[in-house]
N, C-alpha and C. Protein backbone atom coordinates (compact mmCIF):
# COMPACT_ATOMS: atom_id res chain seq x y z
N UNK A 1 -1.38 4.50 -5.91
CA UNK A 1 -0.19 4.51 -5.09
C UNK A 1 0.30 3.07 -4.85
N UNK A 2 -0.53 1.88 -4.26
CA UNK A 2 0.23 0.71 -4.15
C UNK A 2 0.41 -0.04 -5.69
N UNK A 3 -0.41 0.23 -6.30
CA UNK A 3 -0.17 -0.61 -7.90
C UNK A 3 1.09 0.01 -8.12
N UNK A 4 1.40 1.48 -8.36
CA UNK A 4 2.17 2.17 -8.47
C UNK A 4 3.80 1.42 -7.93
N UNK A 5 3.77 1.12 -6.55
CA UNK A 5 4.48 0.84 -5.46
C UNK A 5 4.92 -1.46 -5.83
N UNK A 6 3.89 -1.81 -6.48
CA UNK A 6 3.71 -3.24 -7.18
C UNK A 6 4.51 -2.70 -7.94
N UNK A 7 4.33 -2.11 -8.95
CA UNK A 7 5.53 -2.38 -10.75
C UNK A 7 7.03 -1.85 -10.32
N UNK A 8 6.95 -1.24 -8.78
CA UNK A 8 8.78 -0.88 -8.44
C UNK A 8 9.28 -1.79 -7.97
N UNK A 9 8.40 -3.19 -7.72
CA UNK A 9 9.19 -4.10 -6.60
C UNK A 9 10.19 -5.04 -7.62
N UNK A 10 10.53 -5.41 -6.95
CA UNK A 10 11.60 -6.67 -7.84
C UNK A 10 10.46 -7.72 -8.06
N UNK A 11 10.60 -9.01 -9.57
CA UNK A 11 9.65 -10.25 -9.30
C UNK A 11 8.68 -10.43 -8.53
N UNK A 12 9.94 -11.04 -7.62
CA UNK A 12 9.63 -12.09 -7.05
C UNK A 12 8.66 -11.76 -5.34
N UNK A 13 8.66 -10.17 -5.52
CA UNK A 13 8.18 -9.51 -4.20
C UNK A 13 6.39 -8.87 -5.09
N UNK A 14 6.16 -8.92 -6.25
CA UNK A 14 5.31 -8.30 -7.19
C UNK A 14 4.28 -8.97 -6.63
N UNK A 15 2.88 -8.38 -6.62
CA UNK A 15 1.75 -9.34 -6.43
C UNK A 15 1.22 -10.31 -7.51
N UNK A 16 1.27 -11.54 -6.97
CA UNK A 16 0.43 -12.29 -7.78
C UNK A 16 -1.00 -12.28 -8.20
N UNK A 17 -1.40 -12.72 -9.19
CA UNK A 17 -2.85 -12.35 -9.89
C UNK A 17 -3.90 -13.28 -9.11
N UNK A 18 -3.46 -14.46 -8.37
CA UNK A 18 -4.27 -15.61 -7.66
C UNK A 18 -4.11 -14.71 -5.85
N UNK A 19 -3.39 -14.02 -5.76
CA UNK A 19 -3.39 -13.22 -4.69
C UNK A 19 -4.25 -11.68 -3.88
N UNK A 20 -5.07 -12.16 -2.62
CA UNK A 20 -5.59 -10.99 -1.93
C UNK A 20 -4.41 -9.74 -1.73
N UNK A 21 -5.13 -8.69 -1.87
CA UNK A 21 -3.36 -7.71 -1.14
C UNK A 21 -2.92 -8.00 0.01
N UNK A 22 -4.19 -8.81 1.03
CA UNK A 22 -3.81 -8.30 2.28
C UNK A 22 -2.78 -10.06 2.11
N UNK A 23 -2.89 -10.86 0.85
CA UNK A 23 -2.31 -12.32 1.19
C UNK A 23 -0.45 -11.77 0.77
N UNK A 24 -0.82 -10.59 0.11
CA UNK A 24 0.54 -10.19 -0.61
C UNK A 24 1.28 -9.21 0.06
N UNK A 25 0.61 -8.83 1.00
CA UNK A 25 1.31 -7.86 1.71
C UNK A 25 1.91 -8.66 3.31
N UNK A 26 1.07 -9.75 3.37
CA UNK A 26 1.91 -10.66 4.44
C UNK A 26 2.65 -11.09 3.97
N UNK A 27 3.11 -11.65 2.91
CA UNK A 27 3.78 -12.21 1.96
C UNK A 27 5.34 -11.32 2.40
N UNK A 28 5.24 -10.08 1.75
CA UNK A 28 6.13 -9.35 1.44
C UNK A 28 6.31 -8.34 2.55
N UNK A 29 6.13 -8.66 3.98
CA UNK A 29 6.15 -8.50 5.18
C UNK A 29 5.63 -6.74 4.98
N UNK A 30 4.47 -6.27 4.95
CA UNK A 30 4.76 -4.77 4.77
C UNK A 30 2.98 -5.08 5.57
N UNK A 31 3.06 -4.12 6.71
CA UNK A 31 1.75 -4.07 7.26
C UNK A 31 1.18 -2.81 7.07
N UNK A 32 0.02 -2.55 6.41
CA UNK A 32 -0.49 -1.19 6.06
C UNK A 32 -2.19 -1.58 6.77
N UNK A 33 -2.69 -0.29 7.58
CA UNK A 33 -3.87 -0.46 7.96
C UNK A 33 -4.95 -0.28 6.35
N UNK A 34 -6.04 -1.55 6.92
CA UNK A 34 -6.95 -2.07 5.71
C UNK A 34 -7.87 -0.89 5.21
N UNK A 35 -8.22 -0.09 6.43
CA UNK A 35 -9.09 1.11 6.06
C UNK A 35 -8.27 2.05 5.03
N UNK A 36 -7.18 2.59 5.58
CA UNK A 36 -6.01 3.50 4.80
C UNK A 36 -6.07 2.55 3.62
N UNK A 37 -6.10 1.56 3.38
CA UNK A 37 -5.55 1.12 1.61
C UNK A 37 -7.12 0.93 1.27
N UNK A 38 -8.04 0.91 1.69
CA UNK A 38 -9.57 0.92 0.94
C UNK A 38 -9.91 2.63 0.57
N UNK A 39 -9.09 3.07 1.30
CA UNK A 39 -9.77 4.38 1.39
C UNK A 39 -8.93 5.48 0.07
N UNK A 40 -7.67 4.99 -0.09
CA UNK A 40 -6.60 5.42 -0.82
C UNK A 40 -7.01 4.92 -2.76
N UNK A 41 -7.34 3.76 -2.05
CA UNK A 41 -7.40 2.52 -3.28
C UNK A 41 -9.04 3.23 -4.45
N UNK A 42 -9.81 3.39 -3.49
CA UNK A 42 -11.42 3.66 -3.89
C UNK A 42 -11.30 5.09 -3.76
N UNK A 43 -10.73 6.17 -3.41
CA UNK A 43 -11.34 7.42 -3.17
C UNK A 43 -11.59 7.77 -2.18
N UNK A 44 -12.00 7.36 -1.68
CA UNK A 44 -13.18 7.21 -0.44
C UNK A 44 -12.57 8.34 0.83
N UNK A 45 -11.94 9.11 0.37
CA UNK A 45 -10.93 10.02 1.29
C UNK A 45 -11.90 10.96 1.90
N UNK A 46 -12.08 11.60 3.61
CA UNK A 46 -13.10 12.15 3.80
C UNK A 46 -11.95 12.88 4.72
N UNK A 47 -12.22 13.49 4.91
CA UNK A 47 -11.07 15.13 5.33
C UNK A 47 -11.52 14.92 6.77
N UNK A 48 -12.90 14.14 7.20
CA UNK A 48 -13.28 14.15 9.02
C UNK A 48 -12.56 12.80 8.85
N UNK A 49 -12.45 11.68 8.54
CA UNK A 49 -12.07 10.58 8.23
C UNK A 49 -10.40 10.50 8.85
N UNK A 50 -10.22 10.97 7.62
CA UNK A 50 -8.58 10.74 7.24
C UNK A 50 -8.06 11.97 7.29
N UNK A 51 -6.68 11.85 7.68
CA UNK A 51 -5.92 12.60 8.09
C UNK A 51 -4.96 12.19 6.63
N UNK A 52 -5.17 13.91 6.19
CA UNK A 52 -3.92 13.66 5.04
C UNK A 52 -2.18 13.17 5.53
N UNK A 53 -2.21 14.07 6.53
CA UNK A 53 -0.65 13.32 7.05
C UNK A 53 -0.71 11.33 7.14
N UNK A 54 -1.53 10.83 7.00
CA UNK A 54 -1.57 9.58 6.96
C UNK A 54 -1.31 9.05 5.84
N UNK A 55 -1.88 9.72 4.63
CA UNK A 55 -1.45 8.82 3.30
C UNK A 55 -0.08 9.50 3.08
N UNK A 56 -0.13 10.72 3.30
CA UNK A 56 1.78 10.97 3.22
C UNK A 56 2.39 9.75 3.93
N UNK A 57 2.01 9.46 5.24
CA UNK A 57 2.82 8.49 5.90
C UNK A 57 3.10 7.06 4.94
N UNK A 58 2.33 6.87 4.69
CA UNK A 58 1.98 5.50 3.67
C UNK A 58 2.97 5.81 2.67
N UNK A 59 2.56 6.76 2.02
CA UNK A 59 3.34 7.15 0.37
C UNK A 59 5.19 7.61 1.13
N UNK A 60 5.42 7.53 1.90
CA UNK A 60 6.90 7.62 2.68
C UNK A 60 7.23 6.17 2.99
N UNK A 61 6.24 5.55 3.76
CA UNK A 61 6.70 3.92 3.76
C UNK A 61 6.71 2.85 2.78
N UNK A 62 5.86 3.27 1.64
CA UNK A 62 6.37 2.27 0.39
C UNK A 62 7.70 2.90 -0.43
N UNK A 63 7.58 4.27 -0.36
CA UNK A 63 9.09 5.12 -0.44
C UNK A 63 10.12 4.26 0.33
N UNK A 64 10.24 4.04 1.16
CA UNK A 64 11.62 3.35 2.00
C UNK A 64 11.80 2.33 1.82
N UNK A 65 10.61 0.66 1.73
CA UNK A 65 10.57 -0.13 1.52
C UNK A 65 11.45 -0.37 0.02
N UNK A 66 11.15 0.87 -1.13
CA UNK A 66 11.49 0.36 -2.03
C UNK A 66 13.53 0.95 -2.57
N UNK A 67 13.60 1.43 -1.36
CA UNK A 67 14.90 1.74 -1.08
C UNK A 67 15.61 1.08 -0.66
N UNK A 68 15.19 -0.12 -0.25
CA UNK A 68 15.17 -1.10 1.24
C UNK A 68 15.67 -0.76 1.87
């Protein structure tokens, strides 16, 4: 979903390869909680955990962002 959400951006907003996400996502002003993108990123999805309405939420806010 965020790599995904990387190849829609324009350039100059794209992550760099010398770049952390969390250095690229301050960068490109977009605040996403670190657990939700480890958890999205790795699998790591646990139904007591995470609340599916949460990665919908996520997958709606890189949706808008890339609408601007």
């Amino acid at each position: 979903m965020i790599a995904s959400f990387d190849r829609q951006l324009p350039d100059g907003s794209k992550r760099r390869p010398e770049e952390t996400v969390k250095d690229w996502l301050d960068r490109i002003k977009l605040t996403i909680d670190p657990m939700l993108y480890h958890m999205v990123r790795y699998g790591e999805i646990d139904d007591q955990m995470l609340d599916r309405s949460e990665i919908d939420a996520l997958r709606n806010r890189l949706d808008q962002r890339l609408r601007g």
